[in-house]
PDB file of N, CA and C in Angstrom:
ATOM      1  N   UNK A   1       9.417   4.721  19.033  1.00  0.00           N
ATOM      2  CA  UNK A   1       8.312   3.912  18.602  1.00  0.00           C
ATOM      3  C   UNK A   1       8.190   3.958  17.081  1.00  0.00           C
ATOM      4  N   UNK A   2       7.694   3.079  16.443  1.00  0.00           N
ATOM      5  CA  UNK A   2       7.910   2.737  15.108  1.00  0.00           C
ATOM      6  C   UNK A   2       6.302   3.311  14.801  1.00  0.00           C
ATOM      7  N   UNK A   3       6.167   3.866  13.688  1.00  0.00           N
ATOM      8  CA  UNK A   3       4.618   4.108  12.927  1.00  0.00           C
ATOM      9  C   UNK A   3       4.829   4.475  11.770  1.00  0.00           C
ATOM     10  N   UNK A   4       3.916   3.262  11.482  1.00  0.00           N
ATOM     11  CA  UNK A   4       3.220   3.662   9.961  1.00  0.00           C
ATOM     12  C   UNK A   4       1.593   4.061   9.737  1.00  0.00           C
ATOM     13  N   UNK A   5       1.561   5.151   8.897  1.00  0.00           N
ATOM     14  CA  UNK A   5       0.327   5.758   9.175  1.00  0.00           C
ATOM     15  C   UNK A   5      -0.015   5.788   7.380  1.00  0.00           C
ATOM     16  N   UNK A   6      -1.018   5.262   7.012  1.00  0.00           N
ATOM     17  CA  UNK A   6      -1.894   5.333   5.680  1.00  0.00           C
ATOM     18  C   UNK A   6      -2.613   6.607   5.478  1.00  0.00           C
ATOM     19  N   UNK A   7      -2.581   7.012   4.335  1.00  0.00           N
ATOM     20  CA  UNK A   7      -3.793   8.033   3.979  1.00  0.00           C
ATOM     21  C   UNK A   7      -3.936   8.123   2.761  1.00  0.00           C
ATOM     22  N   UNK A   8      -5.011   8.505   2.300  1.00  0.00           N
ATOM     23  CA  UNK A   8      -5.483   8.830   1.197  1.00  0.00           C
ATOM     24  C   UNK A   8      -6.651   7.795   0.443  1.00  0.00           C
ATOM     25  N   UNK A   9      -6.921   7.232   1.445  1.00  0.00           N
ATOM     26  CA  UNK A   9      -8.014   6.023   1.195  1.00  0.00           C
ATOM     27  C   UNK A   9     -10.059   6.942   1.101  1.00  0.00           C
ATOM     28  N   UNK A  10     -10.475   6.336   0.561  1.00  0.00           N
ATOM     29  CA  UNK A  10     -12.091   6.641   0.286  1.00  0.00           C
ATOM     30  C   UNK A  10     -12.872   6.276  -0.631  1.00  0.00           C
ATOM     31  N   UNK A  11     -14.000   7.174  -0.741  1.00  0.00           N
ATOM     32  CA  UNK A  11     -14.973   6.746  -1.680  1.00  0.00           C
ATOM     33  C   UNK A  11     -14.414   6.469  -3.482  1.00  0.00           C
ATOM     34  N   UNK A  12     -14.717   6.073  -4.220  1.00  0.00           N
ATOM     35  CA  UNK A  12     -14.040   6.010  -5.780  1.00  0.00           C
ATOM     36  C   UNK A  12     -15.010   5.491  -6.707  1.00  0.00           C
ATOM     37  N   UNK A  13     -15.697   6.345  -7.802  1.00  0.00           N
ATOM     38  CA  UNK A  13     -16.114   5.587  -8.539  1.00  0.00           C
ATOM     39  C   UNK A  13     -15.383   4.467  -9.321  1.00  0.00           C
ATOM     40  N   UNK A  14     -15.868   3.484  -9.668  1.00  0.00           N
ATOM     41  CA  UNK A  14     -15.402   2.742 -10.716  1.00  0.00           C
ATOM     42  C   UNK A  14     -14.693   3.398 -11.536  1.00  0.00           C
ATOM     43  N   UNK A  15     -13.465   2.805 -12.158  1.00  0.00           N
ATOM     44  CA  UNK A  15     -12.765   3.788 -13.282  1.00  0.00           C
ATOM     45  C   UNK A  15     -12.064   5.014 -13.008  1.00  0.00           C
ATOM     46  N   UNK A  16     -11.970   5.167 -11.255  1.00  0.00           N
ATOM     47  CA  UNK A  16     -11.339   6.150 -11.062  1.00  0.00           C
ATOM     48  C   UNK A  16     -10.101   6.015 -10.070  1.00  0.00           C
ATOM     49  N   UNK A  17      -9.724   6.973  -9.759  1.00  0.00           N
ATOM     50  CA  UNK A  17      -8.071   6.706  -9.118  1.00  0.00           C
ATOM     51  C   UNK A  17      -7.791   7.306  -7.710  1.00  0.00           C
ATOM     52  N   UNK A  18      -6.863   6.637  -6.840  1.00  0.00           N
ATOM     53  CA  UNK A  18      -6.811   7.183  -5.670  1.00  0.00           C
ATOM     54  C   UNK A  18      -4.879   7.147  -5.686  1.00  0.00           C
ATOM     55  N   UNK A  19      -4.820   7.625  -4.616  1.00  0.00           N
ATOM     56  CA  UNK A  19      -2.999   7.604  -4.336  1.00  0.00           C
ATOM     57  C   UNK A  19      -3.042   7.432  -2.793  1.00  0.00           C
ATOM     58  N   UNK A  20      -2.365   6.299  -2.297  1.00  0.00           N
ATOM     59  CA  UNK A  20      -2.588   6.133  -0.750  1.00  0.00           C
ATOM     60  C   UNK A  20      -0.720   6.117  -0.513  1.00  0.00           C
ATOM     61  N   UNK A  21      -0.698   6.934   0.474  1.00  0.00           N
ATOM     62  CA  UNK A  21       0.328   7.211   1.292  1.00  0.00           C
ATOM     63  C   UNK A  21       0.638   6.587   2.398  1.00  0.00           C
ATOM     64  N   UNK A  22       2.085   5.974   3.096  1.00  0.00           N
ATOM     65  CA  UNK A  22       2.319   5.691   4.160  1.00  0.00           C
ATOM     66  C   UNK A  22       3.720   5.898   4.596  1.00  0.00           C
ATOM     67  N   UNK A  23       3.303   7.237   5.581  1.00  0.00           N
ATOM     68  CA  UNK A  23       4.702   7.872   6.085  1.00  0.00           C
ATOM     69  C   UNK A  23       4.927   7.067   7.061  1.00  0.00           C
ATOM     70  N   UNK A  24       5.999   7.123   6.869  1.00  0.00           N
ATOM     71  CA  UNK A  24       6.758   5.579   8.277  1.00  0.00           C
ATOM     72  C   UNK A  24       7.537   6.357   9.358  1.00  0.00           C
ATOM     73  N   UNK A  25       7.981   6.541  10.672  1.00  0.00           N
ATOM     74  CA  UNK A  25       9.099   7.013  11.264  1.00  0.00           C
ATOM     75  C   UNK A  25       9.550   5.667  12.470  1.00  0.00           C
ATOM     76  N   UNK A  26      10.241   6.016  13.082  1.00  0.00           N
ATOM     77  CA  UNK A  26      11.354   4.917  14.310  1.00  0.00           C
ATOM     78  C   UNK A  26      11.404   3.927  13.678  1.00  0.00           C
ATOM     79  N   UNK A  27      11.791   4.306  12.173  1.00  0.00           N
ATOM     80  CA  UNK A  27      12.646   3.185  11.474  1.00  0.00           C
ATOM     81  C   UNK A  27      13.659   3.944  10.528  1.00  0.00           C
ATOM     82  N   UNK A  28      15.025   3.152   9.962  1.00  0.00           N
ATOM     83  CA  UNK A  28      15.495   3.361   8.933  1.00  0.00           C
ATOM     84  C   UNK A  28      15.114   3.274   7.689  1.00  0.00           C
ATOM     85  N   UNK A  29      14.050   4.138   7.166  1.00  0.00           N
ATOM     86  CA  UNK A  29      13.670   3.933   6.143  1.00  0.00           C
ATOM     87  C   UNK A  29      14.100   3.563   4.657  1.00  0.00           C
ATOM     88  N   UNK A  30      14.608   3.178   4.991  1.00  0.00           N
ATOM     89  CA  UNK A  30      15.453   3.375   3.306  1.00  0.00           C
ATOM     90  C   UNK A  30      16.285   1.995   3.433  1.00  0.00           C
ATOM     91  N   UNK A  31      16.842   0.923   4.482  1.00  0.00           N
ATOM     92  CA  UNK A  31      16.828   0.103   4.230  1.00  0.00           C
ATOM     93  C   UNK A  31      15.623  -1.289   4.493  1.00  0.00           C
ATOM     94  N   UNK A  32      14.467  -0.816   4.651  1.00  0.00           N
ATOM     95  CA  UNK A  32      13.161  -1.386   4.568  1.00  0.00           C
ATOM     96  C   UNK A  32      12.588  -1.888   3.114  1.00  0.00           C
ATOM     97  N   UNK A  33      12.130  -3.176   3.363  1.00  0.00           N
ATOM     98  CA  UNK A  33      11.440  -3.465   2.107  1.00  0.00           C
ATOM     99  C   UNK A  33       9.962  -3.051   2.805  1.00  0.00           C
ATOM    100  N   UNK A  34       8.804  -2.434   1.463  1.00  0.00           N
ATOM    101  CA  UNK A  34       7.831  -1.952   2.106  1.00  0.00           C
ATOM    102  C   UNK A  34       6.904  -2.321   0.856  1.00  0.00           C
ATOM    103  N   UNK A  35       5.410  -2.385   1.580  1.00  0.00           N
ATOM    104  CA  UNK A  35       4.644  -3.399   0.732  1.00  0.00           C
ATOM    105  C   UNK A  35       3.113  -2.772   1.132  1.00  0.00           C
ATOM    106  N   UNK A  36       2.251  -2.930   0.296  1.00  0.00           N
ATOM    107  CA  UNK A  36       0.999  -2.289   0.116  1.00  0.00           C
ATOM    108  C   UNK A  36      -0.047  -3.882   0.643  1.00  0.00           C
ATOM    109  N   UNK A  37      -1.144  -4.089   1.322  1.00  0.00           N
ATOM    110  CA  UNK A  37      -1.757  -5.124   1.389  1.00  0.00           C
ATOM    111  C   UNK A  37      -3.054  -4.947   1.431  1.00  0.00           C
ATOM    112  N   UNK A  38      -3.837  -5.291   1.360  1.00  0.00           N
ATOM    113  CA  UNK A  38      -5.432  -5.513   1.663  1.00  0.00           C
ATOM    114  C   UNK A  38      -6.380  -6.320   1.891  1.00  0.00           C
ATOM    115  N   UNK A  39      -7.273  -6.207   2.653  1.00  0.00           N
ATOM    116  CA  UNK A  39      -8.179  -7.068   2.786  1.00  0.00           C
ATOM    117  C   UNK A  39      -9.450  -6.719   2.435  1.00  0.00           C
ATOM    118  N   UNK A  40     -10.328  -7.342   2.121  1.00  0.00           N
ATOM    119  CA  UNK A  40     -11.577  -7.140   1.658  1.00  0.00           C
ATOM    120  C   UNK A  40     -12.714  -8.113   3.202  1.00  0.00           C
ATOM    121  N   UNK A  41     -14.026  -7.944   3.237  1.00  0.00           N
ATOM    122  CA  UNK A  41     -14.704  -8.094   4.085  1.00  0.00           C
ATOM    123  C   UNK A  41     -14.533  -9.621   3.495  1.00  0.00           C
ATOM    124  N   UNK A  42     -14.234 -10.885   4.930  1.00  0.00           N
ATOM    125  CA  UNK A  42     -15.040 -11.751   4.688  1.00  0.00           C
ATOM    126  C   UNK A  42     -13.251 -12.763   3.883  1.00  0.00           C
ATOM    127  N   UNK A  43     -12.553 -12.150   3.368  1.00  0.00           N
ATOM    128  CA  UNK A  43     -10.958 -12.293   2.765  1.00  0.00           C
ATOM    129  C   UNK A  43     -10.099 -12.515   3.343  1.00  0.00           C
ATOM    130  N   UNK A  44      -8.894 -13.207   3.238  1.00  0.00           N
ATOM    131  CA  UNK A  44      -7.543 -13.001   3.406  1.00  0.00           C
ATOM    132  C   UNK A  44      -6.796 -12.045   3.463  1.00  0.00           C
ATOM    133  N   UNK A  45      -6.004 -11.150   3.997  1.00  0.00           N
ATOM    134  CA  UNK A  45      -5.296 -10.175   4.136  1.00  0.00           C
ATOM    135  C   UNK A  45      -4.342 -10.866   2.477  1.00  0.00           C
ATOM    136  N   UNK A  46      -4.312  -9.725   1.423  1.00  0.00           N
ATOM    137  CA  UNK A  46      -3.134 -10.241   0.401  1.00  0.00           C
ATOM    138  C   UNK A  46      -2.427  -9.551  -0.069  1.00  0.00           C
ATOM    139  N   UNK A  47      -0.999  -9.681  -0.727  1.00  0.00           N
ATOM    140  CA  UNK A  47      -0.374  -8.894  -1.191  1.00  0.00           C
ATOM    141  C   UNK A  47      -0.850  -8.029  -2.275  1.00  0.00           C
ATOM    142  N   UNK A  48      -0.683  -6.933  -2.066  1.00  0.00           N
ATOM    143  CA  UNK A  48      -0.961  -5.938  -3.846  1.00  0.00           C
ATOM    144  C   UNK A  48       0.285  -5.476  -4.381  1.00  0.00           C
ATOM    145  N   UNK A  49       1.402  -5.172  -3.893  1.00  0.00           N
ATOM    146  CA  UNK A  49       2.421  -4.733  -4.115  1.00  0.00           C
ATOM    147  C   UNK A  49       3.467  -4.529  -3.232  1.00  0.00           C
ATOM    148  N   UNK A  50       4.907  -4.778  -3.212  1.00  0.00           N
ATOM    149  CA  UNK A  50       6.342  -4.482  -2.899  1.00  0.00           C
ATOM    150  C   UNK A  50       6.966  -3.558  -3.533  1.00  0.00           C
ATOM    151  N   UNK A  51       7.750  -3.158  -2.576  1.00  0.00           N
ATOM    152  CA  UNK A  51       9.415  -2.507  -3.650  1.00  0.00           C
ATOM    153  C   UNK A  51       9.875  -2.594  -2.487  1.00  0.00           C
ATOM    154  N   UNK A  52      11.378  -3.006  -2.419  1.00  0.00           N
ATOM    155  CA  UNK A  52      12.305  -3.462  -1.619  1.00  0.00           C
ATOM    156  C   UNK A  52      13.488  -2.090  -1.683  1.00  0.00           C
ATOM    157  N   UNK A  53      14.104  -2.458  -0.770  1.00  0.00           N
ATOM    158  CA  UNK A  53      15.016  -1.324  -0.357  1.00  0.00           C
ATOM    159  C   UNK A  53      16.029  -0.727  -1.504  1.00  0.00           C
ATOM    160  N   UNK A  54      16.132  -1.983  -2.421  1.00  0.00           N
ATOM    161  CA  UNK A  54      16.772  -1.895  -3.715  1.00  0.00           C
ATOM    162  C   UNK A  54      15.944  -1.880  -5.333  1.00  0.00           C
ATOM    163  N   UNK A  55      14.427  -1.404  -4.740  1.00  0.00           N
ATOM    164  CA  UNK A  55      13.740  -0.760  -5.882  1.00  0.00           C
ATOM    165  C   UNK A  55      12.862  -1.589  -6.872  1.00  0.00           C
ATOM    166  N   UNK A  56      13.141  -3.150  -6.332  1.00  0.00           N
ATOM    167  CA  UNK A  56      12.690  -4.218  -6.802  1.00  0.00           C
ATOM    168  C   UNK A  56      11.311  -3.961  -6.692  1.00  0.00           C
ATOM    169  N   UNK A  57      10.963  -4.392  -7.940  1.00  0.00           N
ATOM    170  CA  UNK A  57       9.005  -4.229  -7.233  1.00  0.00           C
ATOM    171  C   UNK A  57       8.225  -5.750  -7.602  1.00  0.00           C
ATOM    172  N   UNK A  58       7.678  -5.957  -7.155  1.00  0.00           N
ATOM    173  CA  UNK A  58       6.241  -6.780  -7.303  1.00  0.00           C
ATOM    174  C   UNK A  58       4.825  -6.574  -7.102  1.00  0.00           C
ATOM    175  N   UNK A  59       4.037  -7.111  -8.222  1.00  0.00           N
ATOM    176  CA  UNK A  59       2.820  -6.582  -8.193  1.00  0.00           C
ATOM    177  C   UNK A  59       1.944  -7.802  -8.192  1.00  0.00           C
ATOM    178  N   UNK A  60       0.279  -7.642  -7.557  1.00  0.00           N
ATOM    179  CA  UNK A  60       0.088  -8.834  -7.844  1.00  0.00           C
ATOM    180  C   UNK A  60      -0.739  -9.130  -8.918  1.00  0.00           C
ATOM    181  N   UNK A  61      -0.765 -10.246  -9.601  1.00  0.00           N
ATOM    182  CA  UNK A  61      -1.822 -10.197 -10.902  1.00  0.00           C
ATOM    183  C   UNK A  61      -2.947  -9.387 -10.733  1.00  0.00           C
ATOM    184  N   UNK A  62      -3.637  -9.315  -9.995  1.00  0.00           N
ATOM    185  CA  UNK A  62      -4.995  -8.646 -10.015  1.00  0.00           C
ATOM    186  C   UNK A  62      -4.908  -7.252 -10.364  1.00  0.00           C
ATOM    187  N   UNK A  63      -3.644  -6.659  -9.685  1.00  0.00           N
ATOM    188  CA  UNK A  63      -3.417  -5.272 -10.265  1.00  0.00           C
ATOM    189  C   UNK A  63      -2.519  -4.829 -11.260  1.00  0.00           C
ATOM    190  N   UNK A  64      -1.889  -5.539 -12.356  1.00  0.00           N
ATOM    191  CA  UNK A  64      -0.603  -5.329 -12.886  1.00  0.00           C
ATOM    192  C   UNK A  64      -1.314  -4.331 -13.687  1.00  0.00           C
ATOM    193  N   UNK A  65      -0.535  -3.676 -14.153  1.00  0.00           N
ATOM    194  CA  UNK A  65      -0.731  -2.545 -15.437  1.00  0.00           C
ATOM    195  C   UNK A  65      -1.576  -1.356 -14.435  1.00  0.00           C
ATOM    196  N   UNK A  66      -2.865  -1.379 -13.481  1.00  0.00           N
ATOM    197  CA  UNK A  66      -3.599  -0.643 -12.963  1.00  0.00           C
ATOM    198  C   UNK A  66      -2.876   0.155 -11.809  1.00  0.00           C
ATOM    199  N   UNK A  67      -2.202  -0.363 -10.785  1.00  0.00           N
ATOM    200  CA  UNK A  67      -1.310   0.259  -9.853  1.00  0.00           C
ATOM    201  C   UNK A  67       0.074   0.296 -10.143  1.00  0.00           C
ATOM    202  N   UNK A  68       0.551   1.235  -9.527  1.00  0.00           N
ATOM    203  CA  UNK A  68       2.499   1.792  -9.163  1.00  0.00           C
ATOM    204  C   UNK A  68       2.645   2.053  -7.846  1.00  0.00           C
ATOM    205  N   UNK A  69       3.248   1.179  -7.273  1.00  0.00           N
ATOM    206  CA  UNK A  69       4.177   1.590  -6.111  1.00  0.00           C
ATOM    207  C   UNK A  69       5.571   2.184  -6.157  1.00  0.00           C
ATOM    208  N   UNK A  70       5.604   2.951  -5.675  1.00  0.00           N
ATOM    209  CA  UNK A  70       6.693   3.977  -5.543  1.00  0.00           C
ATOM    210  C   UNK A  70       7.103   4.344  -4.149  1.00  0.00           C
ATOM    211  N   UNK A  71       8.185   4.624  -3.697  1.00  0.00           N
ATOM    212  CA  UNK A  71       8.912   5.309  -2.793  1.00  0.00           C
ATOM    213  C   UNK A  71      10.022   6.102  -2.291  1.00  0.00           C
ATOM    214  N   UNK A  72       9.413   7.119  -1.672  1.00  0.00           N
ATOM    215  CA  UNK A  72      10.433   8.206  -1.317  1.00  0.00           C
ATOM    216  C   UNK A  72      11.373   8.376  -0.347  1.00  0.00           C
ATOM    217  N   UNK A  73      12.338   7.677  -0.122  1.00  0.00           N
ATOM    218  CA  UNK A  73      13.033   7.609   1.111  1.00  0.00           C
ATOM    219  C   UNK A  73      13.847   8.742   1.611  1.00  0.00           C
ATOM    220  N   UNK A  74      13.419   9.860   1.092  1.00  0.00           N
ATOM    221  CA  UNK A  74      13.916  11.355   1.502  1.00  0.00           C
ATOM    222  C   UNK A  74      12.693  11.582   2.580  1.00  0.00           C
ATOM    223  N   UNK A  75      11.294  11.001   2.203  1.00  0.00           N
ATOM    224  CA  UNK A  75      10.082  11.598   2.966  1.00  0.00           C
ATOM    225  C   UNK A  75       9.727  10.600   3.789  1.00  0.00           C
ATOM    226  N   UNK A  76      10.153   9.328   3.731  1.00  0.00           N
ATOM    227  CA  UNK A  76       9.995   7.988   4.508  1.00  0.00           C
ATOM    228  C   UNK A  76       9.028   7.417   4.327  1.00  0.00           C
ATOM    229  N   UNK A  77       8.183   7.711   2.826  1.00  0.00           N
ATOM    230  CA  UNK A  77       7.219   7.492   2.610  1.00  0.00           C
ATOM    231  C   UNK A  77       7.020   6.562   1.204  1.00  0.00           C
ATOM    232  N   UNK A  78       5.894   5.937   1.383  1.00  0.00           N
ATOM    233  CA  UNK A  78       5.663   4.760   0.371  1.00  0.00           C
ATOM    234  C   UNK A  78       4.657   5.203  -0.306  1.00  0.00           C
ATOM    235  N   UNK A  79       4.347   5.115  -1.630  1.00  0.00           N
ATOM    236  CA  UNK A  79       2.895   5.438  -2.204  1.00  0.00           C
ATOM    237  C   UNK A  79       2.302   4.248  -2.762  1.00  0.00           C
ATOM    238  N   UNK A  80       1.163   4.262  -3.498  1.00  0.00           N
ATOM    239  CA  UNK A  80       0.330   3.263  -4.048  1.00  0.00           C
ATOM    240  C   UNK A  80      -0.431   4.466  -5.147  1.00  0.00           C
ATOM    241  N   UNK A  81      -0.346   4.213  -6.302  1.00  0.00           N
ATOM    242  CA  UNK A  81      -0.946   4.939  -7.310  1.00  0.00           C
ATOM    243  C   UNK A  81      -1.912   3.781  -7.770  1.00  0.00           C
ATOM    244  N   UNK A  82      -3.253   4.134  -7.797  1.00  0.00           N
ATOM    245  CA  UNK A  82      -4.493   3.014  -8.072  1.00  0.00           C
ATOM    246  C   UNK A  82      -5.376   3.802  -8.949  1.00  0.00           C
ATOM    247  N   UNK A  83      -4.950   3.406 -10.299  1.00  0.00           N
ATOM    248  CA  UNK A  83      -5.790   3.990 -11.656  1.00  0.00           C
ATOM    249  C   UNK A  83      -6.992   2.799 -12.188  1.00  0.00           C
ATOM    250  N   UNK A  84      -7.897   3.022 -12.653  1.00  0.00           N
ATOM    251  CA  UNK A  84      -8.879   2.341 -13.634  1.00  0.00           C
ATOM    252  C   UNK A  84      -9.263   1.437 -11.927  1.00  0.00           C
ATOM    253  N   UNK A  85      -9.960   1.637 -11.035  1.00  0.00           N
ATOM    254  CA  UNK A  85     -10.523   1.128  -9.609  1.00  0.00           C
ATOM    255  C   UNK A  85     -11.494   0.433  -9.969  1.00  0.00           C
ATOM    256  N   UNK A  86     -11.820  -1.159  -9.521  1.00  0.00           N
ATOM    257  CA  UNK A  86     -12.914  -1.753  -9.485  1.00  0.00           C
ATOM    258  C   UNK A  86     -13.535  -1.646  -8.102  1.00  0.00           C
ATOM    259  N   UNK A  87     -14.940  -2.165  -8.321  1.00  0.00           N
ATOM    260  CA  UNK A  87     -15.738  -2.716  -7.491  1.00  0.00           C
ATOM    261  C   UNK A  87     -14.918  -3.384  -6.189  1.00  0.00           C
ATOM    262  N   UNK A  88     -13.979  -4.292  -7.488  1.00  0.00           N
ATOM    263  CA  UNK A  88     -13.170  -5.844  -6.419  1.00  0.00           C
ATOM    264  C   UNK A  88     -11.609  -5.058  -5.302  1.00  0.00           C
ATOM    265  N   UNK A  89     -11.622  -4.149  -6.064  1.00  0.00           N
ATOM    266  CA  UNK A  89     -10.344  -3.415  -4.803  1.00  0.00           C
ATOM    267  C   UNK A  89     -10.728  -2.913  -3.939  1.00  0.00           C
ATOM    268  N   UNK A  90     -12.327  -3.138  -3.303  1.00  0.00           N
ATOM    269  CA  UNK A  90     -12.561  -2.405  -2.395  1.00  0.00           C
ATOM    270  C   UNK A  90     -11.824  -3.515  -1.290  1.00  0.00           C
ATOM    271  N   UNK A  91     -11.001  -2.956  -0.060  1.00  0.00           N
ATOM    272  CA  UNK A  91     -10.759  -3.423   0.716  1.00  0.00           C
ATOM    273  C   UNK A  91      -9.801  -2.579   1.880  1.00  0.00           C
ATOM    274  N   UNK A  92      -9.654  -3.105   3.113  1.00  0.00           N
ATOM    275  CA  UNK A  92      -8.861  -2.024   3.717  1.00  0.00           C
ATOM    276  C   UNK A  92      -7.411  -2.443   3.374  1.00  0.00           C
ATOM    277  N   UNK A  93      -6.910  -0.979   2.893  1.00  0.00           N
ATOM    278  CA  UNK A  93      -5.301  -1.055   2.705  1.00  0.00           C
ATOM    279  C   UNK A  93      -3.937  -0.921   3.571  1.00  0.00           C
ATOM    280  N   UNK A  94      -3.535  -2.071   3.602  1.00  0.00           N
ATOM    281  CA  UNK A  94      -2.753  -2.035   5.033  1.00  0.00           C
ATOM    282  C   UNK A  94      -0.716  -1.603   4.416  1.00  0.00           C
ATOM    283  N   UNK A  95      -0.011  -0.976   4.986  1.00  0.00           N
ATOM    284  CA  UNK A  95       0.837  -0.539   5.198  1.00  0.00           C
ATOM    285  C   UNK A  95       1.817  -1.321   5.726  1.00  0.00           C
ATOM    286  N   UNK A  96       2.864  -1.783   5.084  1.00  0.00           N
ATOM    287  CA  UNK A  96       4.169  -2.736   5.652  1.00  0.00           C
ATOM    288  C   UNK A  96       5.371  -2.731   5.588  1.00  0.00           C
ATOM    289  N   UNK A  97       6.140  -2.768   6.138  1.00  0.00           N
ATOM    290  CA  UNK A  97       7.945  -2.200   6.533  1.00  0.00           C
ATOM    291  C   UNK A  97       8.519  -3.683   7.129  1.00  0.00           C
ATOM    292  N   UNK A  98       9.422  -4.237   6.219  1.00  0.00           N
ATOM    293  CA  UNK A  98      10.500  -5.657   6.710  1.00  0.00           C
ATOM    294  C   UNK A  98      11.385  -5.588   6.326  1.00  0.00           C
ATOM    295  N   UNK A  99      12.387  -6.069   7.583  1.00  0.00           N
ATOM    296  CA  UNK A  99      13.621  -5.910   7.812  1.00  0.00           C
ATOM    297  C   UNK A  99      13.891  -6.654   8.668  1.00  0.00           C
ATOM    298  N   UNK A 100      14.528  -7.656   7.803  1.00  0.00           N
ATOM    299  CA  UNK A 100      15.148  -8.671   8.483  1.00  0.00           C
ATOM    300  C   UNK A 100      14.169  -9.898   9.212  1.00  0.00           C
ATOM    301  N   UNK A 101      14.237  -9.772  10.582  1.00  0.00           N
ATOM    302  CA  UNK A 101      13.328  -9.965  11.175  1.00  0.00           C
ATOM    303  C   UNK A 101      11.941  -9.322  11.958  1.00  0.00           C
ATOM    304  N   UNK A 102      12.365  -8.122  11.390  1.00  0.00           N
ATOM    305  CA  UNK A 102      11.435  -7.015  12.224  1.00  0.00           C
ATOM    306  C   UNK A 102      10.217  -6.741  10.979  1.00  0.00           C
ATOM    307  N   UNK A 103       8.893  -6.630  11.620  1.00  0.00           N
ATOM    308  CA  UNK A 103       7.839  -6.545  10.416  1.00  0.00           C
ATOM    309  C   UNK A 103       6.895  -5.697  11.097  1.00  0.00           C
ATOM    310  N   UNK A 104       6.505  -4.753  10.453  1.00  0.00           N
ATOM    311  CA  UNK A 104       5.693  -3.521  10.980  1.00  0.00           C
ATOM    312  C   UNK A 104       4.409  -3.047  10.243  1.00  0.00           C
ATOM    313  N   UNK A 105       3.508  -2.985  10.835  1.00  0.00           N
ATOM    314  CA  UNK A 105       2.011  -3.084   9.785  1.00  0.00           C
ATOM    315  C   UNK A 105       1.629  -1.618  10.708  1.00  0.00           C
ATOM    316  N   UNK A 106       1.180  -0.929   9.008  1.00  0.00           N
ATOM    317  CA  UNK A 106      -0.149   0.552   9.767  1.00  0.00           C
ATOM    318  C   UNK A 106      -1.250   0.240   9.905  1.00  0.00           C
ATOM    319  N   UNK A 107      -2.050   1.101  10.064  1.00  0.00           N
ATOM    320  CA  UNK A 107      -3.715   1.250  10.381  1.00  0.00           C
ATOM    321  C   UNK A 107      -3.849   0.683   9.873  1.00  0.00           C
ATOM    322  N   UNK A 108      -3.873   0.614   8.748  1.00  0.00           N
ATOM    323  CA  UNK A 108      -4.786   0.868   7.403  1.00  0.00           C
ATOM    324  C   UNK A 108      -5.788   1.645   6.787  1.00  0.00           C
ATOM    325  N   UNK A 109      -6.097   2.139   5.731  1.00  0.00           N
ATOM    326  CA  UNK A 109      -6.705   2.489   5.262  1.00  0.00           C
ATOM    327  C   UNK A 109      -8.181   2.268   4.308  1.00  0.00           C
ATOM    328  N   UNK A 110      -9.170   2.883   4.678  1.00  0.00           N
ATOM    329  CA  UNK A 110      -9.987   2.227   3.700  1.00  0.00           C
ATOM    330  C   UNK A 110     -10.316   2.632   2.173  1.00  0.00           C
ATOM    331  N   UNK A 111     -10.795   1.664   1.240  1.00  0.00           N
ATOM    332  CA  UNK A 111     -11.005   2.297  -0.315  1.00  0.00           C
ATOM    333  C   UNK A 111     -12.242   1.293  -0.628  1.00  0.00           C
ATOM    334  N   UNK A 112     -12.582   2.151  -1.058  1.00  0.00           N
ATOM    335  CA  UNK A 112     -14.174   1.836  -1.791  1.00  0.00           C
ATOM    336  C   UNK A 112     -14.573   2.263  -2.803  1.00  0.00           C
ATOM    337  N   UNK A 113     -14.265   1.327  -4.019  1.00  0.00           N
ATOM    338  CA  UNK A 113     -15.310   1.349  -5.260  1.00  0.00           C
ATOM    339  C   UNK A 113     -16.125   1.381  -5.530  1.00  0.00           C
ATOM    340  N   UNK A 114     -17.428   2.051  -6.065  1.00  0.00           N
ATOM    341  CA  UNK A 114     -18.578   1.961  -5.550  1.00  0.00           C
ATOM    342  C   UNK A 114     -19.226   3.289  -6.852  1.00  0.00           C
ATOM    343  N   UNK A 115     -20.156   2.600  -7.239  1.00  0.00           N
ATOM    344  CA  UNK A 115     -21.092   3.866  -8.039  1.00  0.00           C
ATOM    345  C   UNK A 115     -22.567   4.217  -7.303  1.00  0.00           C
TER     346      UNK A 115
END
């Protein structure tokens, strides 16, 4: 069975930083492109970030310069580094693994900006 599991999601003041994790297993990790997403209440599920199996990354305007996605394919795991946090990133952060035709979404996680 395939799982991806998020963590490191919560409360955040404004201006402050979180690191959300998503360990993946019953996949080949390492030839997976894997991608960070979120939704906010009331929103579209949208992209925040990629990096592809070959290290490629994409970010989306809303977060450039503020987040880093990174991944460890020794640990099967994807990160999301989220520095300088607004209000507007509050949303749940969802977890994604594609390949080919195969597409695999986690829990998600929640994050909340908030003073």
């Amino acid at each position: 069975q395939v799982q991806l599991v998020e963590s490191g999601g919560g409360l955040v003041q404004p201006g402050g930083s979180l690191r959300l994790s998503c360990a993946a297993s019953g996949i080949i990790f390492s030839v997976y492109d894997m991608g960070w997403y979120r939704q906010a209440p009331g929103k579209q599920r949208e992209l925040v970030a990629t990096i592809t199996s070959g290290d490629t990354i994409n970010y989306a305007d809303s977060v450039k310069g503020r987040f880093t996605i990174t991944r460890d394919n020794a640990k099967n795991t994807v990160y999301l580094q989220m520095n300088s946090l607004k209000p507007e990133d509050t949303a749940v952060y969802y977890c994604k693994a594609k390949f080919g035709f195969a597409t695999y979404w986690g829990q998600g996680t929640q994050v909340t900006v908030s003073s």
